[in-house]
N, C-alpha and C. Protein backbone atom coordinates (compact mmCIF):
# COMPACT_ATOMS: atom_id res chain seq x y z
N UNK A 1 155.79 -154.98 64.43
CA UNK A 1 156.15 -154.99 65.83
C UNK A 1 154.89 -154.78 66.66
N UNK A 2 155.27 -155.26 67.88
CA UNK A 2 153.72 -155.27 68.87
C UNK A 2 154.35 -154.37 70.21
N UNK A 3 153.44 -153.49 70.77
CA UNK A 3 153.34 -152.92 72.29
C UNK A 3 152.16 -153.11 72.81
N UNK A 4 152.53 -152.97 73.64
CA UNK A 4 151.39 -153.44 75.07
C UNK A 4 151.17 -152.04 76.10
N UNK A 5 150.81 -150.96 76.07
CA UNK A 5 150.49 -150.15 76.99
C UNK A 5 149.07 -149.25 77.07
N UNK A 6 149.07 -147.90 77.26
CA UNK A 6 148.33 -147.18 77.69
C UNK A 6 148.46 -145.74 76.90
N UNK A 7 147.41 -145.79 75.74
CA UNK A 7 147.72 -144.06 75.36
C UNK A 7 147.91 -143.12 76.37
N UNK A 8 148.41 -142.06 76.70
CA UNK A 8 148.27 -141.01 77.18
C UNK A 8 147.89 -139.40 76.43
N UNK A 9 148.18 -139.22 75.04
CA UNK A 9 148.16 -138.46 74.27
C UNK A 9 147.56 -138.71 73.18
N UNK A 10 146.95 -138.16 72.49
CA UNK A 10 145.80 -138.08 71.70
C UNK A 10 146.15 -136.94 70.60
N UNK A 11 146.65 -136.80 69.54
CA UNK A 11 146.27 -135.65 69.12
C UNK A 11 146.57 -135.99 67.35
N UNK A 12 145.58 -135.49 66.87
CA UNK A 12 144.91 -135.80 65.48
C UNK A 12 144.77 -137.26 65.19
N UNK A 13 145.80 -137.74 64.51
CA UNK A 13 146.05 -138.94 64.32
C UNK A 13 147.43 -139.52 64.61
N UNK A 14 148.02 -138.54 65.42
CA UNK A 14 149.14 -139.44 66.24
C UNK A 14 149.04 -139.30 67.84
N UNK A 15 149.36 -140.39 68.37
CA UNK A 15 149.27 -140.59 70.05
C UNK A 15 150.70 -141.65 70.36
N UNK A 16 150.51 -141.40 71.97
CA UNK A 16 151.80 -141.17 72.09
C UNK A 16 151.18 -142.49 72.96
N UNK A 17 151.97 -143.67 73.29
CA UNK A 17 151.46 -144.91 74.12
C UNK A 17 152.98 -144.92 75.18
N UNK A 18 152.42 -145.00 76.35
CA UNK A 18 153.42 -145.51 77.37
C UNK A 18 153.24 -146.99 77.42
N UNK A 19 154.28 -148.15 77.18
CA UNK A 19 154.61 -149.11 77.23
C UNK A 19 154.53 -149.68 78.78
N UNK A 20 153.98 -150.70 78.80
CA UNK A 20 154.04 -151.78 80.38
C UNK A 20 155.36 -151.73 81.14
N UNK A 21 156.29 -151.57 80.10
CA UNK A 21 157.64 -151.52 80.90
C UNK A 21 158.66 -150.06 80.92
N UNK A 22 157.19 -148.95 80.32
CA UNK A 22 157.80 -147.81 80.60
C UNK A 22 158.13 -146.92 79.30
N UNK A 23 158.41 -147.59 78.34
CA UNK A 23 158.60 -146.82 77.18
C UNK A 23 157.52 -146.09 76.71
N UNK A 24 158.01 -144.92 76.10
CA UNK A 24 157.49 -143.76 75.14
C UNK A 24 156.96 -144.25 73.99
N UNK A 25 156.44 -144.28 72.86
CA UNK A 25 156.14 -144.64 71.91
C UNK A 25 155.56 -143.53 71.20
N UNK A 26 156.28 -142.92 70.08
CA UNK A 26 154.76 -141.44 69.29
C UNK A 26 154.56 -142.26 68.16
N UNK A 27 153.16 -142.58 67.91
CA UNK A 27 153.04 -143.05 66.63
C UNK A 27 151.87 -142.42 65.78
N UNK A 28 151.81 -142.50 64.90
CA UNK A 28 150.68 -142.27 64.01
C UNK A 28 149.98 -143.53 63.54
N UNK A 29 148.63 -142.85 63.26
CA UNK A 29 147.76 -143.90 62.83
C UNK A 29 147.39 -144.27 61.40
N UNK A 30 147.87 -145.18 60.70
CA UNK A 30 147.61 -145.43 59.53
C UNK A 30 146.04 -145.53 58.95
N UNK A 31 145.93 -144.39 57.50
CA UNK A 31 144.56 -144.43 57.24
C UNK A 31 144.13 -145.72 57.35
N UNK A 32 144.37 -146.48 57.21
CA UNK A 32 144.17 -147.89 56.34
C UNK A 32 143.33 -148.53 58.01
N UNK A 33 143.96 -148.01 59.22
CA UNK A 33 143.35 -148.75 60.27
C UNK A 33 141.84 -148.31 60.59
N UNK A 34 141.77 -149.74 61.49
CA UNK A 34 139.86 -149.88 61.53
C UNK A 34 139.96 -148.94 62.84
N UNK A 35 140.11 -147.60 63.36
CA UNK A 35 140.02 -147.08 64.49
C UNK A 35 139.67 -145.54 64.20
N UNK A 36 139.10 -144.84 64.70
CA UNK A 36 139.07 -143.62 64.43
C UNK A 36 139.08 -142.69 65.23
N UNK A 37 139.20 -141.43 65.24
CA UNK A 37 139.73 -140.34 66.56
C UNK A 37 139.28 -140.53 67.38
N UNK A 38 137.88 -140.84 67.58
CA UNK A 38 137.24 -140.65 68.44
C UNK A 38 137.42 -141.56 69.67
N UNK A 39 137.35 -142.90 69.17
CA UNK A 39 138.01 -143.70 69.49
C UNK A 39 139.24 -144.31 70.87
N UNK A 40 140.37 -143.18 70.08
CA UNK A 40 141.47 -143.40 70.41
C UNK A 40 141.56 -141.90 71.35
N UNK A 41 140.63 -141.27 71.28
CA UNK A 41 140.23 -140.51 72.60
C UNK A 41 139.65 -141.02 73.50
N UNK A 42 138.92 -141.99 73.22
CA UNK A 42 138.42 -142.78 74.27
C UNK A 42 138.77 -143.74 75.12
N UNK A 43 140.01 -144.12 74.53
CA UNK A 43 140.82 -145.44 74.98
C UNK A 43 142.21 -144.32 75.97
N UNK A 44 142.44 -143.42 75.39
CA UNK A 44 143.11 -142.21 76.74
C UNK A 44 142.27 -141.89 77.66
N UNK A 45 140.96 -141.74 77.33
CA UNK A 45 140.35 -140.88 78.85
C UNK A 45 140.10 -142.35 79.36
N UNK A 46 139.69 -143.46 79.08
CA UNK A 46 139.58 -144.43 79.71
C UNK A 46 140.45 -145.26 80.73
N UNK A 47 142.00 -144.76 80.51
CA UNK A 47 143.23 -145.48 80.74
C UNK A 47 143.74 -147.02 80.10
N UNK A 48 142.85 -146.73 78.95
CA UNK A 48 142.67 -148.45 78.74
C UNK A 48 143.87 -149.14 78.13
N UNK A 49 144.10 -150.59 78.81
CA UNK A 49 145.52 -151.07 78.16
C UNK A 49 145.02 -151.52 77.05
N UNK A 50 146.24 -151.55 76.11
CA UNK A 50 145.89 -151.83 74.26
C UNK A 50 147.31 -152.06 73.83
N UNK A 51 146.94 -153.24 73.11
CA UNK A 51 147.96 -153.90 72.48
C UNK A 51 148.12 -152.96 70.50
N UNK A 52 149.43 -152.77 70.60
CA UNK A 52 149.21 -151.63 69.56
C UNK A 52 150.17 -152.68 67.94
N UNK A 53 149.51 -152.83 66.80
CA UNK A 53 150.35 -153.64 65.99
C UNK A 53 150.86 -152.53 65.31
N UNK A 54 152.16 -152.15 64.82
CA UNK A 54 152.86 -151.24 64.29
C UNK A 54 153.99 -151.10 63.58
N UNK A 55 154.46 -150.49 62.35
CA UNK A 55 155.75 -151.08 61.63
C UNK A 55 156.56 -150.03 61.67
N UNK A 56 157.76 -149.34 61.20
CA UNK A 56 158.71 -148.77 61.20
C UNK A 56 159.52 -148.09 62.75
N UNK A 57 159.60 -147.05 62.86
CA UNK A 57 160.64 -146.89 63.94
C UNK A 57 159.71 -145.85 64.38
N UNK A 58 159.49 -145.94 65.38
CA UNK A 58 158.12 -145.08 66.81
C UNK A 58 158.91 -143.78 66.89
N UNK A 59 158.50 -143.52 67.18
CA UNK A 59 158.77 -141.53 67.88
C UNK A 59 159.74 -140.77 66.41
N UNK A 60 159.75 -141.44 64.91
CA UNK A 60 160.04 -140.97 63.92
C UNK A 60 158.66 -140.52 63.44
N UNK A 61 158.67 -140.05 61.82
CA UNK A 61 157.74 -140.31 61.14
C UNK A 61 157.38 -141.44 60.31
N UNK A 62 158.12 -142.55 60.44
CA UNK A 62 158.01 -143.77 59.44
C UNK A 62 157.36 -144.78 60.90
N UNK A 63 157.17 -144.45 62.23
CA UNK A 63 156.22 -144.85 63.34
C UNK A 63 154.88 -145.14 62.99
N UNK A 64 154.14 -146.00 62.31
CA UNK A 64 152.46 -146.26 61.76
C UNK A 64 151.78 -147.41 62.58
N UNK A 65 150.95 -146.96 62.91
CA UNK A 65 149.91 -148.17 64.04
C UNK A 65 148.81 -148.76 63.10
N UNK A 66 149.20 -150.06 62.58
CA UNK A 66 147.90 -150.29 61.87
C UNK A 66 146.96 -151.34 62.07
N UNK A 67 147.01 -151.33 63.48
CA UNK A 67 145.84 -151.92 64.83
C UNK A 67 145.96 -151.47 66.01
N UNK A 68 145.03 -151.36 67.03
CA UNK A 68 144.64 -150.99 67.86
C UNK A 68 143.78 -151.78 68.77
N UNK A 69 144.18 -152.74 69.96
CA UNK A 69 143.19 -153.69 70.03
C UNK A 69 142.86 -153.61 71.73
N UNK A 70 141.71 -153.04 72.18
CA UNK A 70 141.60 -152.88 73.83
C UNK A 70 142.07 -154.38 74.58
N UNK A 71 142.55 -154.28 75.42
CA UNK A 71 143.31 -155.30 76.23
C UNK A 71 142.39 -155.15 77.64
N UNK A 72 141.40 -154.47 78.06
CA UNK A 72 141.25 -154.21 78.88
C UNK A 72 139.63 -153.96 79.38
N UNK A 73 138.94 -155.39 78.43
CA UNK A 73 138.13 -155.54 78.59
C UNK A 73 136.96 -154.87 80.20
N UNK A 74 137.44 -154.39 81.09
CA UNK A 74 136.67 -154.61 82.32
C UNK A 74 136.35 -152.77 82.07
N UNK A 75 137.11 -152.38 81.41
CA UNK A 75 136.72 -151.05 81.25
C UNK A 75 135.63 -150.40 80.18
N UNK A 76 134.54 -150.02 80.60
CA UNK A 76 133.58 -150.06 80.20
C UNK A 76 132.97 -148.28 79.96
N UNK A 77 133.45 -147.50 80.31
CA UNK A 77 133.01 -145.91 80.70
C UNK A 77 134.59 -145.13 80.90
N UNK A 78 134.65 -144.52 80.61
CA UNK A 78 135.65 -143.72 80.24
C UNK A 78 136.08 -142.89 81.67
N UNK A 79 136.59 -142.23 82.14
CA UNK A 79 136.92 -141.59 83.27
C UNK A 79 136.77 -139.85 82.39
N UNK A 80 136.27 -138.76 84.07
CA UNK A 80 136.29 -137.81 82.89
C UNK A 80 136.88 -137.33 83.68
């Protein structure tokens, strides 16, 4: 499954993405993905939109993100 929004939450390796049309999303990040904390701290303080590829059922624990792809090229520096 695919979303389209904006992390807001950050924490270890699960973050929480608000969807374009509003939805919640908690997911975790699968080892296996090319992204790492730091990262995906950066793409929250940034506000950056990101298209998220992901399989089982979100805000469970079977919720796994195993891509992460910035949508939002113009953002370049992070907001602090």
């Amino acid at each position: 499954m695919q979303a389209i929004g904006r992390i807001i939450v950050v924490q270890e390796q699960r973050f929480h993405l608000v969807t374009d049309n509003g939805q919640g999303l908690l997911l975790t990040v699968s080892y296996h993905a090319p992204i790492e904390l730091s990262d995906l701290i950066w793409l929250q303080r940034a506000h950056a939109r990101v298209l998220v590829e992901y399989t089982g059922e979100s805000n469970l624990t079977s919720g796994v993100a195993h891509r992460i792809s910035l949508l939002s090229p113009e953002v370049l520096t992070p907001t602090t």
